[in-house]
Every structure is written in structure tokens, then in C-alpha cells.
C-alpha atoms as a PDB file:
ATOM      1  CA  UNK A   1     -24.268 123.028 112.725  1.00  0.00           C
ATOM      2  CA  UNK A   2     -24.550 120.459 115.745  1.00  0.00           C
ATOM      3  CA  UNK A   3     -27.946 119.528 114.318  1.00  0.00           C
ATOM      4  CA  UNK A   4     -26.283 118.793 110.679  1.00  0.00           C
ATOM      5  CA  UNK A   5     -23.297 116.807 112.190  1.00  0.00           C
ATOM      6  CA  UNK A   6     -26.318 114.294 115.057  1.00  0.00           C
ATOM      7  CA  UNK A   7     -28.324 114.067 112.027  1.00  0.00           C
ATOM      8  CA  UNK A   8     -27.575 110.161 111.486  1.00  0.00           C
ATOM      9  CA  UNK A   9     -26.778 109.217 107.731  1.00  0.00           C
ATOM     10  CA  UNK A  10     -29.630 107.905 105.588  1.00  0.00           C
ATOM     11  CA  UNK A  11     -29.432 104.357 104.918  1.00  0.00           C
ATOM     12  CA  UNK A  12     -28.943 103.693 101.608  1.00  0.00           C
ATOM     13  CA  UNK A  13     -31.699 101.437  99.246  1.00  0.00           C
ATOM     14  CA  UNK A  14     -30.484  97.976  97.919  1.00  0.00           C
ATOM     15  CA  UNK A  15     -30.228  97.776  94.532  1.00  0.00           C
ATOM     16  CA  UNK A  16     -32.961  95.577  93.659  1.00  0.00           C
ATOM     17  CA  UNK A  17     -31.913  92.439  91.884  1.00  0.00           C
ATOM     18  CA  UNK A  18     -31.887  91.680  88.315  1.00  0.00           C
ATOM     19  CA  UNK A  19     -35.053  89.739  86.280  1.00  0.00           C
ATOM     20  CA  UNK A  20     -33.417  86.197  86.355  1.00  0.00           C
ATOM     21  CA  UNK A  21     -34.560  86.678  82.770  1.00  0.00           C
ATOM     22  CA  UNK A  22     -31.438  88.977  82.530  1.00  0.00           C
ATOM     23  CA  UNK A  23     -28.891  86.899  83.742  1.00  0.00           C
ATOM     24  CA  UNK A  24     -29.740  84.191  81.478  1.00  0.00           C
ATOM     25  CA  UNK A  25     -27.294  84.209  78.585  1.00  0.00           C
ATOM     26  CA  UNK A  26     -28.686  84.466  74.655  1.00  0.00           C
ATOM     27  CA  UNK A  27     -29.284  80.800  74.154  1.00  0.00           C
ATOM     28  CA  UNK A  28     -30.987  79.956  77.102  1.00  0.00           C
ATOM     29  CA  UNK A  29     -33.327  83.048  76.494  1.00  0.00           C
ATOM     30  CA  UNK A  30     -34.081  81.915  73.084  1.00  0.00           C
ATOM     31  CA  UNK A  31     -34.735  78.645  73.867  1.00  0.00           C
ATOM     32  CA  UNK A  32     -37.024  80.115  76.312  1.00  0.00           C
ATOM     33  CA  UNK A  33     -39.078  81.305  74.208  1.00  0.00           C
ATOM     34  CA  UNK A  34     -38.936  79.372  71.327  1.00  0.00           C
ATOM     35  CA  UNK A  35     -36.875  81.629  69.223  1.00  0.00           C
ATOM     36  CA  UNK A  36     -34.447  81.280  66.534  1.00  0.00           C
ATOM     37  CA  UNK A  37     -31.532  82.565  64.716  1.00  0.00           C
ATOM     38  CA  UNK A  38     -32.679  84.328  61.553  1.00  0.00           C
ATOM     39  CA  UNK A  39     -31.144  82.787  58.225  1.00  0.00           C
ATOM     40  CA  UNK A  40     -29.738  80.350  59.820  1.00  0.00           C
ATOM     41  CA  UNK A  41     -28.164  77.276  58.534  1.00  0.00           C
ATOM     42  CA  UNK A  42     -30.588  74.497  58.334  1.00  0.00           C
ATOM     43  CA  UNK A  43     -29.632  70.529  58.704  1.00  0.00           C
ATOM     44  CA  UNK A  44     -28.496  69.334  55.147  1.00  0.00           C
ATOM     45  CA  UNK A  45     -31.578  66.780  54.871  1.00  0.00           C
ATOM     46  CA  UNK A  46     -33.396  70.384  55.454  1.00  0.00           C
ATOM     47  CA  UNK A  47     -31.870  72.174  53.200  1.00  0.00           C
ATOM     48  CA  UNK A  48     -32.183  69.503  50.312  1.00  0.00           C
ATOM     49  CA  UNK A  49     -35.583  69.343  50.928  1.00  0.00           C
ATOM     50  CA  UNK A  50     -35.883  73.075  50.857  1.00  0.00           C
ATOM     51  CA  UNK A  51     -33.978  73.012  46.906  1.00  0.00           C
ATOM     52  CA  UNK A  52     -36.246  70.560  45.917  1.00  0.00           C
ATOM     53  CA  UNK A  53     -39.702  72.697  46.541  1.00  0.00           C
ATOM     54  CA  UNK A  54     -37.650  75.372  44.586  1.00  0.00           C
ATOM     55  CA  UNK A  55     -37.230  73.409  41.751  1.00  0.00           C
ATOM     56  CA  UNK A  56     -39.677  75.210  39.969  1.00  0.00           C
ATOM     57  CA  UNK A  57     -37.465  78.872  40.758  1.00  0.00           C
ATOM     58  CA  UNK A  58     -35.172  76.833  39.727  1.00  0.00           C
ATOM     59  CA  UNK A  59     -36.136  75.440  35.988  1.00  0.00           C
ATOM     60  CA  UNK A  60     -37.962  79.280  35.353  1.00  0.00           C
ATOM     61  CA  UNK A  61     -34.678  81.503  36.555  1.00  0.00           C
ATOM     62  CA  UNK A  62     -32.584  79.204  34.387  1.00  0.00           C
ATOM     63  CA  UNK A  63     -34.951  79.705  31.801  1.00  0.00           C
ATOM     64  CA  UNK A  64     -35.695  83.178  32.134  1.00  0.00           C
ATOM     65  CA  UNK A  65     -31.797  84.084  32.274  1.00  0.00           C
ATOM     66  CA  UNK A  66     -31.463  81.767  29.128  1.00  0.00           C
ATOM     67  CA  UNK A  67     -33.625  84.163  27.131  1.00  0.00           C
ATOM     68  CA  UNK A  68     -32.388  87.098  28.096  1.00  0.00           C
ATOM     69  CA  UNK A  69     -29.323  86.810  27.002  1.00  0.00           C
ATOM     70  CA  UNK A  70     -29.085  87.124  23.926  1.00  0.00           C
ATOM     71  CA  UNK A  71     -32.312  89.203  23.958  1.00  0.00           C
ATOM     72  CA  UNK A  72     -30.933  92.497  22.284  1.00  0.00           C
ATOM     73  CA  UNK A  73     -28.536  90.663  19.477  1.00  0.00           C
ATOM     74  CA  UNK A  74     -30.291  90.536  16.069  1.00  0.00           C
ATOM     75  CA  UNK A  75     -29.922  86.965  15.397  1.00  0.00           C
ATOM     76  CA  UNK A  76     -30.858  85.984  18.921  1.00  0.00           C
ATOM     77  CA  UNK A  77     -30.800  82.667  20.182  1.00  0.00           C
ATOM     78  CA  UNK A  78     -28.919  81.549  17.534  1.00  0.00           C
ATOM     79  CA  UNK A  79     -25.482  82.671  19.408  1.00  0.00           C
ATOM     80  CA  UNK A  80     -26.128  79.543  21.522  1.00  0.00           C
ATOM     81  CA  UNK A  81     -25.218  77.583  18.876  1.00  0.00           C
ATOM     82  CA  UNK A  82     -22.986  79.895  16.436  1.00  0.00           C
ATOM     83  CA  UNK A  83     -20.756  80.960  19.592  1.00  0.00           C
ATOM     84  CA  UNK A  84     -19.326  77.374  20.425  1.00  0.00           C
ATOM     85  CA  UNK A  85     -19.353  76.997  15.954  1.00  0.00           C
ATOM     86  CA  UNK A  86     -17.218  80.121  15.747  1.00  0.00           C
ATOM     87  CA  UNK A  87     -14.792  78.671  18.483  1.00  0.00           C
ATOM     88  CA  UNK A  88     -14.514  75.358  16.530  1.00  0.00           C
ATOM     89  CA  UNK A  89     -13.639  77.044  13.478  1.00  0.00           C
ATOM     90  CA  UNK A  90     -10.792  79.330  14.684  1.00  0.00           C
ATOM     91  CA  UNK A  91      -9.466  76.149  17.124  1.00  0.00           C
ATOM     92  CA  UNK A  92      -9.218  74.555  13.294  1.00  0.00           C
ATOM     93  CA  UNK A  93      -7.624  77.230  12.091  1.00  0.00           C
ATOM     94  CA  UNK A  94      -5.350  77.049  14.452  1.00  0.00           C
ATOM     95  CA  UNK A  95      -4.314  73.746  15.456  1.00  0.00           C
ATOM     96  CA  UNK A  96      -5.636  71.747  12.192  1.00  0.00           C
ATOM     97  CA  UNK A  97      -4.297  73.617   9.843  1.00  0.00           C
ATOM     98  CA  UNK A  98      -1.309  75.567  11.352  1.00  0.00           C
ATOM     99  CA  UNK A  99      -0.152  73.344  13.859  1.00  0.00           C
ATOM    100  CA  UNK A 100      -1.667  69.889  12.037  1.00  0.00           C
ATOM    101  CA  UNK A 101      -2.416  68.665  15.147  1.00  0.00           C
ATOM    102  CA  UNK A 102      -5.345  66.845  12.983  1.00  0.00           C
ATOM    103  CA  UNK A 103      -2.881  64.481  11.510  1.00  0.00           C
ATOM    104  CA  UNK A 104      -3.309  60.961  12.607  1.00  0.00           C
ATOM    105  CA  UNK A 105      -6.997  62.088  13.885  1.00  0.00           C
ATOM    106  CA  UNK A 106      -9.627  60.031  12.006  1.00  0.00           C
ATOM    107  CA  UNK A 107     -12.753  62.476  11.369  1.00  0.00           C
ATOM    108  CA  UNK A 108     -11.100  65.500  13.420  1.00  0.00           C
ATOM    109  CA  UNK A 109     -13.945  68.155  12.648  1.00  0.00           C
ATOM    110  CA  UNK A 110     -16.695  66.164  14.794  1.00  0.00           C
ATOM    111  CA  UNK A 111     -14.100  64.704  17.148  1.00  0.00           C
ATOM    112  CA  UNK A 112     -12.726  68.934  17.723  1.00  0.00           C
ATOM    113  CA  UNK A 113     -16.466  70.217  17.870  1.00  0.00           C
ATOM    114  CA  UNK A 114     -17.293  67.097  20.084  1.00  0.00           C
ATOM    115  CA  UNK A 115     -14.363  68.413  22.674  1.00  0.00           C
ATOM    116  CA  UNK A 116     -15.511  72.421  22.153  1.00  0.00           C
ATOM    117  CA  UNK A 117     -18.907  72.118  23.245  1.00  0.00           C
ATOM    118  CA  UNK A 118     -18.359  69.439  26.255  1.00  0.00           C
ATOM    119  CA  UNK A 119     -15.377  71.877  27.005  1.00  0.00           C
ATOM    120  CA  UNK A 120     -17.835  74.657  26.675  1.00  0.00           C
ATOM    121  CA  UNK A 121     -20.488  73.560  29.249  1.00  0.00           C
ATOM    122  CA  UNK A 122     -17.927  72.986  32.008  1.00  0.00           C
ATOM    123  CA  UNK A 123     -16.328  76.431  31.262  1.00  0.00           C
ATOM    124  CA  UNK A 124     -19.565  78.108  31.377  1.00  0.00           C
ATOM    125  CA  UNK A 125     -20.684  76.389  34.395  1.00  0.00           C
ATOM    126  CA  UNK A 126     -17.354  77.234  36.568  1.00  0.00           C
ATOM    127  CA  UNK A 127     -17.653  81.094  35.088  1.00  0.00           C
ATOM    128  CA  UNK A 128     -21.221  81.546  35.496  1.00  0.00           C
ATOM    129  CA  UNK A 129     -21.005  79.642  39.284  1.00  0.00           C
ATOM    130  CA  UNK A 130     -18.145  82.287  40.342  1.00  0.00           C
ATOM    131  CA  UNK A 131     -20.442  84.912  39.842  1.00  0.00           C
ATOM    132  CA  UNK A 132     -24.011  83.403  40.938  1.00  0.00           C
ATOM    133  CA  UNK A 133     -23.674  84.896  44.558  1.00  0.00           C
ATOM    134  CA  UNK A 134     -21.452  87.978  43.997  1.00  0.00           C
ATOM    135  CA  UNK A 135     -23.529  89.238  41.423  1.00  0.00           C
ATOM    136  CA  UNK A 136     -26.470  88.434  42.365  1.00  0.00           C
ATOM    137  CA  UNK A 137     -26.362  90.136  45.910  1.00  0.00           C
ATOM    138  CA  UNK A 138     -29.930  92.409  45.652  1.00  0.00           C
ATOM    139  CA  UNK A 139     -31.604  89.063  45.497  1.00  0.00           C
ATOM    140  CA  UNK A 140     -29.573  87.309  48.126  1.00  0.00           C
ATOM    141  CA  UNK A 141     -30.189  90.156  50.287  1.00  0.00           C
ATOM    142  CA  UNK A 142     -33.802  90.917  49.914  1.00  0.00           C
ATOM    143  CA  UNK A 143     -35.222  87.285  49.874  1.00  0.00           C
ATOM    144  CA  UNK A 144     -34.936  84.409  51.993  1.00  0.00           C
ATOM    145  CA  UNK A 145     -34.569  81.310  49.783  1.00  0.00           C
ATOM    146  CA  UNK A 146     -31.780  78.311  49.834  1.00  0.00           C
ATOM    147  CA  UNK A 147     -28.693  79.691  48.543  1.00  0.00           C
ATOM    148  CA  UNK A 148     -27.687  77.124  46.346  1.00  0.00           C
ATOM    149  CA  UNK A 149     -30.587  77.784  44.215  1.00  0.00           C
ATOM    150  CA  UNK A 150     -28.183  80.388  42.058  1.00  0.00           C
ATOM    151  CA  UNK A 151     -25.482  78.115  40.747  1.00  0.00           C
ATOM    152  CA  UNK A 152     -27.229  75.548  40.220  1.00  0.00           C
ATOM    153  CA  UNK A 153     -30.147  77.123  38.202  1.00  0.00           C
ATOM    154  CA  UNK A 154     -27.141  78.972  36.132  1.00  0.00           C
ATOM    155  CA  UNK A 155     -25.525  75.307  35.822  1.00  0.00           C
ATOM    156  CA  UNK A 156     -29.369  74.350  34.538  1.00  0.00           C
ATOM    157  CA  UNK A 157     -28.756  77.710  32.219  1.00  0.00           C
ATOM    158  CA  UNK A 158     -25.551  76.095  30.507  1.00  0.00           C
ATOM    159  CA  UNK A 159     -27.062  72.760  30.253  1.00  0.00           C
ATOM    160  CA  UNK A 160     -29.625  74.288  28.421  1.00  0.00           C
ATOM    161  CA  UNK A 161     -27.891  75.837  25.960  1.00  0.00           C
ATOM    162  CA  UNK A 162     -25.665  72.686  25.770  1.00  0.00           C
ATOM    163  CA  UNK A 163     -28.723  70.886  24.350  1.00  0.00           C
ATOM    164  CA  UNK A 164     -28.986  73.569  21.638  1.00  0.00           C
ATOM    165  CA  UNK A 165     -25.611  72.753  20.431  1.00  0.00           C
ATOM    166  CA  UNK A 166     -25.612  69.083  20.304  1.00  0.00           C
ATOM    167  CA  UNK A 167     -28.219  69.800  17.784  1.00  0.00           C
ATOM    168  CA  UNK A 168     -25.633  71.453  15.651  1.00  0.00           C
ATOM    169  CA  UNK A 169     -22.927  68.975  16.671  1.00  0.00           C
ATOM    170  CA  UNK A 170     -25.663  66.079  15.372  1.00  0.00           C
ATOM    171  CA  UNK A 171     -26.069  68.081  11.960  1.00  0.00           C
ATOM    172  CA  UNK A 172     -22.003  68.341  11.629  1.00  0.00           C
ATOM    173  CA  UNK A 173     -21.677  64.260  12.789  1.00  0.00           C
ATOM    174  CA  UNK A 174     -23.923  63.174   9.835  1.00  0.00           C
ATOM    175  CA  UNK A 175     -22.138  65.670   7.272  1.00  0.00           C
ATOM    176  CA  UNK A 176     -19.039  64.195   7.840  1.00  0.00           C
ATOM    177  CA  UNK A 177     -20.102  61.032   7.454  1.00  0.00           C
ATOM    178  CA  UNK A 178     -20.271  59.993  10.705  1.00  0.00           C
ATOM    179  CA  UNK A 179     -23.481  57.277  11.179  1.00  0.00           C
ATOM    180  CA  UNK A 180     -25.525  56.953  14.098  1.00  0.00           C
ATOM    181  CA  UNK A 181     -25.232  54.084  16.177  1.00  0.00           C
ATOM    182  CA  UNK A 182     -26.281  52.355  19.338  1.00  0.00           C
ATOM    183  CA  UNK A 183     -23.358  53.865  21.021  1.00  0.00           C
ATOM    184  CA  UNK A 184     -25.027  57.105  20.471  1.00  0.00           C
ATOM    185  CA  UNK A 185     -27.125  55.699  23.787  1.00  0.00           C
ATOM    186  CA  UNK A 186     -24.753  56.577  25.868  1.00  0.00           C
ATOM    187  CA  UNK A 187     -24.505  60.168  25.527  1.00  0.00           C
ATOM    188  CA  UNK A 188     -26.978  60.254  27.906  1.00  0.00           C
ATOM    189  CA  UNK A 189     -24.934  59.127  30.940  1.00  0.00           C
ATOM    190  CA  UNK A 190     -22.307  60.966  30.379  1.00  0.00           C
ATOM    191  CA  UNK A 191     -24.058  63.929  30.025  1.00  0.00           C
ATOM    192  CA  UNK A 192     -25.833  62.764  33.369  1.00  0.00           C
ATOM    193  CA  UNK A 193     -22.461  62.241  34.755  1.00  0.00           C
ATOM    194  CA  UNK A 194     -20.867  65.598  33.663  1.00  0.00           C
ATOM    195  CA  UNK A 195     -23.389  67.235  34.680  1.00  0.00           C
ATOM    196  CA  UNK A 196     -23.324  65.980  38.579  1.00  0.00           C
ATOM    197  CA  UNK A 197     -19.692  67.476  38.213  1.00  0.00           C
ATOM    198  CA  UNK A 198     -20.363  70.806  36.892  1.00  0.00           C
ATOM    199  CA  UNK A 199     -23.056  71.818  39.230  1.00  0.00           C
ATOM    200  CA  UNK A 200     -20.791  70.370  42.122  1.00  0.00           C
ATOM    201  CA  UNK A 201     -17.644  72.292  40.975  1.00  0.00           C
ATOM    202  CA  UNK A 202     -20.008  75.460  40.066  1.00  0.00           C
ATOM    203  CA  UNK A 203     -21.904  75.352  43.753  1.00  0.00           C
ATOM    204  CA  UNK A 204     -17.365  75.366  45.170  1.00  0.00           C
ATOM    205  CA  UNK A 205     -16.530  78.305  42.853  1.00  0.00           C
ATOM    206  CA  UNK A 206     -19.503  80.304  44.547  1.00  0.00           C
ATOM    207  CA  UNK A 207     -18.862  80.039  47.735  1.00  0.00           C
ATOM    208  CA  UNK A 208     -15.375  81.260  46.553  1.00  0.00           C
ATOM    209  CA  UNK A 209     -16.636  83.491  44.746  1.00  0.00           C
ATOM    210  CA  UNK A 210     -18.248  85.406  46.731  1.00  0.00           C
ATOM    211  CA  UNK A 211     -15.809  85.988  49.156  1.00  0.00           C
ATOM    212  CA  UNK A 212     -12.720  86.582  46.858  1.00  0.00           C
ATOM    213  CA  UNK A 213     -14.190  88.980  43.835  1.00  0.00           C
ATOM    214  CA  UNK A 214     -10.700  88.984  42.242  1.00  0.00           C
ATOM    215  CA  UNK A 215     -11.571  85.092  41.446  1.00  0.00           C
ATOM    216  CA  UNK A 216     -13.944  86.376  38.429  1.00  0.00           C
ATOM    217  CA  UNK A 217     -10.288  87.574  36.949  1.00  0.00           C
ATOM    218  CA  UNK A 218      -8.304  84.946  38.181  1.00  0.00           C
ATOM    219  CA  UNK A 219     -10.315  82.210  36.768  1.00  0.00           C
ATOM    220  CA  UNK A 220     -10.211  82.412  32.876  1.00  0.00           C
ATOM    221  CA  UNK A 221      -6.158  82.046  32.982  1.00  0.00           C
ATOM    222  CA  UNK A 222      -6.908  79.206  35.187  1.00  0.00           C
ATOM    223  CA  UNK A 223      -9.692  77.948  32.518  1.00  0.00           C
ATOM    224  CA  UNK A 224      -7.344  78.075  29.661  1.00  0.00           C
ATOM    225  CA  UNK A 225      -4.348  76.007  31.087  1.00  0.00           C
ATOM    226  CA  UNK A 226      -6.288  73.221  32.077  1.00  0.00           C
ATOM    227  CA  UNK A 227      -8.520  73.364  28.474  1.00  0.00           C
ATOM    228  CA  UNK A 228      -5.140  72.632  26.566  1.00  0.00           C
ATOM    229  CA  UNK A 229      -4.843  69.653  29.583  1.00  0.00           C
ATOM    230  CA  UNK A 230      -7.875  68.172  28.477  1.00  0.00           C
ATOM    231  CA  UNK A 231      -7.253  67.367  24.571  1.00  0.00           C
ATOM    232  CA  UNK A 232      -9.542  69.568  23.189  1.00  0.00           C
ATOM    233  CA  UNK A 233      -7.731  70.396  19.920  1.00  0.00           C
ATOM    234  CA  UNK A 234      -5.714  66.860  20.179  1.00  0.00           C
ATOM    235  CA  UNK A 235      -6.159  63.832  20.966  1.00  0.00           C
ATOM    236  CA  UNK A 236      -4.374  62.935  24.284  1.00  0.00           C
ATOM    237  CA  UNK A 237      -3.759  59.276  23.841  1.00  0.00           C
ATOM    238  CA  UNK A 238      -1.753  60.164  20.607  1.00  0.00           C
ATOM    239  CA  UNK A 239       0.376  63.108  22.171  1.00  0.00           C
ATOM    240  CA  UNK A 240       1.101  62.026  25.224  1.00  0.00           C
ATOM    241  CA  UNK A 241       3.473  59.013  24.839  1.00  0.00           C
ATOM    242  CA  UNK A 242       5.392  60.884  22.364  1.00  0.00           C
ATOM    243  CA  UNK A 243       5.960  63.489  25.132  1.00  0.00           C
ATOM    244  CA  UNK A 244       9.230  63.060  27.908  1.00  0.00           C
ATOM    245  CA  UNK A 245       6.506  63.152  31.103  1.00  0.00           C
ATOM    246  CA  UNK A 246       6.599  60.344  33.359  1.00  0.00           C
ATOM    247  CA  UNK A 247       4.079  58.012  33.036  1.00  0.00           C
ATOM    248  CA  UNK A 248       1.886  59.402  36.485  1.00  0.00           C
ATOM    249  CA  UNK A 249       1.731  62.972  34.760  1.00  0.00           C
ATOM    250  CA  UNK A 250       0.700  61.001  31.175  1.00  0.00           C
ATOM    251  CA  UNK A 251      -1.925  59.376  33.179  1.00  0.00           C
ATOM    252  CA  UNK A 252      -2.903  62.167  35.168  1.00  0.00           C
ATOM    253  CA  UNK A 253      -3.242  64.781  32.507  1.00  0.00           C
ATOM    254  CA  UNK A 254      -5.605  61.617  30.568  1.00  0.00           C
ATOM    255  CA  UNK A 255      -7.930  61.075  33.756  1.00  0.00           C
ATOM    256  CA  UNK A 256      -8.370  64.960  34.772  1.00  0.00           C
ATOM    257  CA  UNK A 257     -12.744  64.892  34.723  1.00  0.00           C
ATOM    258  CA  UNK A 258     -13.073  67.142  31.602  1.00  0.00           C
ATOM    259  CA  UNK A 259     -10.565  64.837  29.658  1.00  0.00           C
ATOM    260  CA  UNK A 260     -12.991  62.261  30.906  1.00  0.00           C
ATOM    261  CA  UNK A 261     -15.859  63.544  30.377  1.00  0.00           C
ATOM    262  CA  UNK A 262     -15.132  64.564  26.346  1.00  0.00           C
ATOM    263  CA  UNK A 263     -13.696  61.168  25.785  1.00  0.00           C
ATOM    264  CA  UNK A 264     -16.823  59.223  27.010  1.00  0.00           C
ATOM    265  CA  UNK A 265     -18.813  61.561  24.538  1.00  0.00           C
ATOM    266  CA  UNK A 266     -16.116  61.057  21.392  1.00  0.00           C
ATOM    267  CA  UNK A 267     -16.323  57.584  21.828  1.00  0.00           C
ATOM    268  CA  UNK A 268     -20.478  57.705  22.526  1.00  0.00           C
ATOM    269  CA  UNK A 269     -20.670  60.196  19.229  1.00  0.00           C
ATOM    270  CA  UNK A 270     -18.007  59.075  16.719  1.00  0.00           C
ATOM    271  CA  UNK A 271     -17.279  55.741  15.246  1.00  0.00           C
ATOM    272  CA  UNK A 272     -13.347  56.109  14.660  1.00  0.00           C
ATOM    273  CA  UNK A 273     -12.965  56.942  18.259  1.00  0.00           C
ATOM    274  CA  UNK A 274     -12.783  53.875  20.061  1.00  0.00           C
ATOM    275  CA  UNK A 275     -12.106  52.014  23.206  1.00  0.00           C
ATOM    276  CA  UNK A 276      -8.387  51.949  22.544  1.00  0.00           C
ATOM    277  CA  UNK A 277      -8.366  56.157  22.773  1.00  0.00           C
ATOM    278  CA  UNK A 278      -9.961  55.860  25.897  1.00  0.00           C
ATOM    279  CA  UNK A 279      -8.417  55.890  29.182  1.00  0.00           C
ATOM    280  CA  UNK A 280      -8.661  52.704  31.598  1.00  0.00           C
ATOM    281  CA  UNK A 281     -11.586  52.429  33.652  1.00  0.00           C
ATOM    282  CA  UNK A 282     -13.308  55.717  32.117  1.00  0.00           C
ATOM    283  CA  UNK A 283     -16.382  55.071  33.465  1.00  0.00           C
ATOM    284  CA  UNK A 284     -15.409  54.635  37.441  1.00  0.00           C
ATOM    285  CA  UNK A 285     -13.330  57.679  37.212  1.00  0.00           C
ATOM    286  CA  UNK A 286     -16.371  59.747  35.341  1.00  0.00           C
ATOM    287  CA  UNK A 287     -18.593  58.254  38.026  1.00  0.00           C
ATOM    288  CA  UNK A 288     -16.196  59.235  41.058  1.00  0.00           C
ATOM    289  CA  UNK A 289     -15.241  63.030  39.746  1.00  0.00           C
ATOM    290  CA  UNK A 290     -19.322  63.309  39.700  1.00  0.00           C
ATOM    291  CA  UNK A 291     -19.823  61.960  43.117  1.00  0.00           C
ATOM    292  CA  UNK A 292     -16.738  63.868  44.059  1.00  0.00           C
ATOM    293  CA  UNK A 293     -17.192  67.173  43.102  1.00  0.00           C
ATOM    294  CA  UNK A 294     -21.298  66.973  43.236  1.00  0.00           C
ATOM    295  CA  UNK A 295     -21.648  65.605  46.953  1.00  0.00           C
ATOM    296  CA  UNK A 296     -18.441  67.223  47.791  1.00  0.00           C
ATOM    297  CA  UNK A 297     -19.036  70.979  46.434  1.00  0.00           C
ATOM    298  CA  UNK A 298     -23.010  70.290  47.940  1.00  0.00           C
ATOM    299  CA  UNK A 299     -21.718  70.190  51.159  1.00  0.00           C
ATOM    300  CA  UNK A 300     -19.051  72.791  51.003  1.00  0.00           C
ATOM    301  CA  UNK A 301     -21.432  75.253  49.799  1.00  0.00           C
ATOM    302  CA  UNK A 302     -24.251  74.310  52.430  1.00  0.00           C
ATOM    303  CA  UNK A 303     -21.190  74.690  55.276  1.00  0.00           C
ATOM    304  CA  UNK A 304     -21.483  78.349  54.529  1.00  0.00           C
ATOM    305  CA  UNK A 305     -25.298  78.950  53.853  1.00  0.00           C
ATOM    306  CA  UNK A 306     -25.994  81.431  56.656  1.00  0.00           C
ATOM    307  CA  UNK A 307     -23.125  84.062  55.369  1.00  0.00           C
ATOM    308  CA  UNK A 308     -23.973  84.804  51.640  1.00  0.00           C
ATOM    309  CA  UNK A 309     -25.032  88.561  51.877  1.00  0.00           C
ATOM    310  CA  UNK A 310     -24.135  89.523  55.286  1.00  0.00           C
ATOM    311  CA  UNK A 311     -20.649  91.261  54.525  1.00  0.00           C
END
């Protein structure tokens, strides 16, 4: 017992001391080393650069998607021009013949399927855009490519099949008796123009879209409100004054971008249609929604690149 209790306590080893790799904090290490965060978000000169060596994924998954569509319907690719026909014909129904919203309309066939098929493209593109991330997840999450390549090959998709129907629309011009002109020239800016805007607004409902899913439902009622704010059955400079809005609303509801955007193509397309129907300083305001919503929604999208597919 005496020999336990004189036996003098064992000194107890030091803890050695951490690598000074250890202490440094994540960063530092990485830095280190030379290493970096995996899908991260690149610099937006980066990432524009990275789109445009995709444009070829791009052009071919617009394409391909284009195709496919209406790939197991008998009469095929023919819907992309009989589905925004069929539209025109029941909006006649409706509101030329009903409602006679055609009166005081000069050549109200081409100037409604004019306003259905520009209405069309933006529809498709802000429908199509809330769903390019969401439901297309198992490619999001599976390859590593810029992000933005989605809506704005489904944008490319609507575009597309936009240039089907203005074949039709051309066809339905002359049968009325509608000539073509030099004006006709300037279909091409505007479809420039309005397309800057969908892509922009399409690349914003994506990034939406894929964190609210509920948007996909949401979106149509939103869709339909601001179709019937846009003139698409009637001509806005003839209802509107004979409405009790003040004259900001008047205005407002007569410069919203698709409102624009259809009256810079009736005017291009359609002889009776002319500078007095138009809005003041149309082509400004169809410049700045493009700018707006394309450098605008660019950047919004890009602000978020590194989170599409990691919920």
C-alpha cells in the first residue's frame, strides 16, 4: 500500500498541436491549394461567354423540342399554325360577331390574327420559361452547363414556331386584300425587339419558377387579364377614350410592352392601321421594355445561377 501511495504520478503527454493546415478556415485552405467551389457562379462577362459556345445546344434543343411536339398528332406540324388559326376564329366568334367589337375596325380579321399570334409568342414564352428549370431538373442535375441555356432555347422554340405562323398570317393579309408594302420592312425590328423582351421576361419567370411550383397554376389567370389589357380583340386607341379611366391608366394600359409590341406589327403589316392608332413614342418604349426586361431578367437569372437543382 505505502509503495502505491510514494509511487509519484505519471506526468501526463502534451497534446501535440494541430497541422496549422487545420486551423486555417475553408477559404484560406482552398485558396491554398488552388481549389474551387463546384457550380459556382461565374462573373457575368463569364457566363455570357459560356451561353455563347452553347449556342449550338442552344439552336438543336430548341429545335429538337420543336419537333417533338407535335410528334404523335396526325397532322403534325401543322398545329403550329392551325392552333393560333383556331384561336383567331373563336376570338371572332366572340368579340366580332357577338360583342361587335369589329365595328369601327378597318380590315379586323388580319388586324385580330395580327394581335393572336404576337400575343401568342409572348404567352408561350412566359409559360414555357416558368417551367424550363422545374421541369427540366434530371438535366439540371446531371450536367454542368450555363443555366440560362433552358429558357432561352424554349424562347428560341416559340420564336420558331412564330415564324411558321406569320406564314399563315401573310396568306390571310393578301386574302383580305391587304397589299404588301415597304412598311412590311419593319416587321423585322419589332420582332427583334419583342423578342429581347420575351427571352428577358422568360429567363425572370424561371428563376421564379423554379422555386415557387404553384407559379405554373398561378400564371395563366395572370396571362389572361393582362391579354384583354393589350387590345387583342380591340383596338385600344378606339376603346379607351370612350372609357371613364383617367388619362395615366388610358395611357398605361396603351404602353404595357405587349400592347406595344402588336401595335408596331399592325401598323408594320396592315395598311388601315396607321400612325394615328399608335401610341406616342412607340418605338422608345418598345426599345426600353426590350432593354428592360432582356438586360434586366439576364441578370436576375445569372444572380441565382449556382442554386438551380440543389433543393
Amino acid at each position: 500500500m505505502s509503495q502505491v501511495l510514494d509511487t509519484p504520478p505519471r506526468d501526463t503527454p502534451p497534446t501535440p498541436a494541430p497541422p496549422a493546415a487545420a486551423t486555417e478556415d475553408a477559404a484560406a485552405l482552398a485558396a491554398r491549394y488552388g481549389l474551387s467551389v463546384s457550380g459556382a457562379r461565374p462573373t457575368l462577362s463569364a457566363y455570357v461567354r459560356q451561353l455563347w459556345a452553347r449556342r449550338h445546344f442552344i439552336t438543336a434543343f430548341a429545335t429538337a423540342k420543336l419537333t417533338a411536339q407535335y410528334s404523335k398528332s396526325s397532322l403534325g406540324q401543322l398545329w403550329q399554325v392551325l392552333t393560333p388559326l383556331l384561336n383567331a376564329a373563336v376570338y371572332y366568334f366572340i368579340f366580332g360577331v357577338i360583342l361587335k367589337t369589329s365595328r369601327g375596325v378597318p380590315d379586323y380579321i388580319p388586324f385580330l390574327v395580327t394581335g393572336v399570334f404576337i400575343w401568342t409568342y409572348t404567352q408561350s414564352s412566359v409559360m414555357s420559361g416558368v417551367k424550363a428549370i422545374s421541369g427540366s431538373m434530371g438535366l439540371v442535375r446531371a450536367l454542368h452547363f450555363p443555366r440560362a441555356s433552358l429558357p432561352l432555347s424554349y424562347c428560341l422554340q416559340q420564336l420558331q414556331q412564330l415564324l411558321f405562323s406569320m406564314v399563315a398570317l401573310i396568306v390571310i393579309l393578301l386574302a383580305f386584300g391587304v397589299p404588301p408594302g415597304p412598311s412590311w420592312i419593319l416587321v423585322l425590328p419589332a420582332l427583334a425587339l419583342q423578342s429581347v423582351f420575351n427571352a428577358g421576361l422568360a429567363l425572370v419567370m424561371a428563376r421564379l419558377g423554379a422555386r415557387t411550383p404553384d407559379l405554373n397554376q398561378l400564371m395563366p389567370f395572370i396571362l389572361r387579364v393582362w391579354m384583354y389589357l393589350s387590345g387583342v380583340m380591340f383596338s385600344l386607341s378606339d376603346k379607351l377614350p370612350k372609357t371613364d379611366l383617367p388619362v395615366a391608366v388610358q395611357q398605361a394600359v396603351q404602353l404595357n410592352p405587349v400592347a406595344v409590341y402588336i401595335d408596331l406589327m399592325r401598323f408594320a403589316l396592315i395598311d388601315s392601321f396607321t400612325a394615328d392608332n399608335l401610341p406616342p413614342h412607340v418605338w422608345a418604349f418598345a426599345l426600353g421594355w426590350a432593354l428592360l426586361a432582356g438586360v434586366g431578367g439576364f441578370i436576375y437569372f445569372w444572380k441565382a445561377e449556382e442554386t438551380y437543382g440543389r433543393d
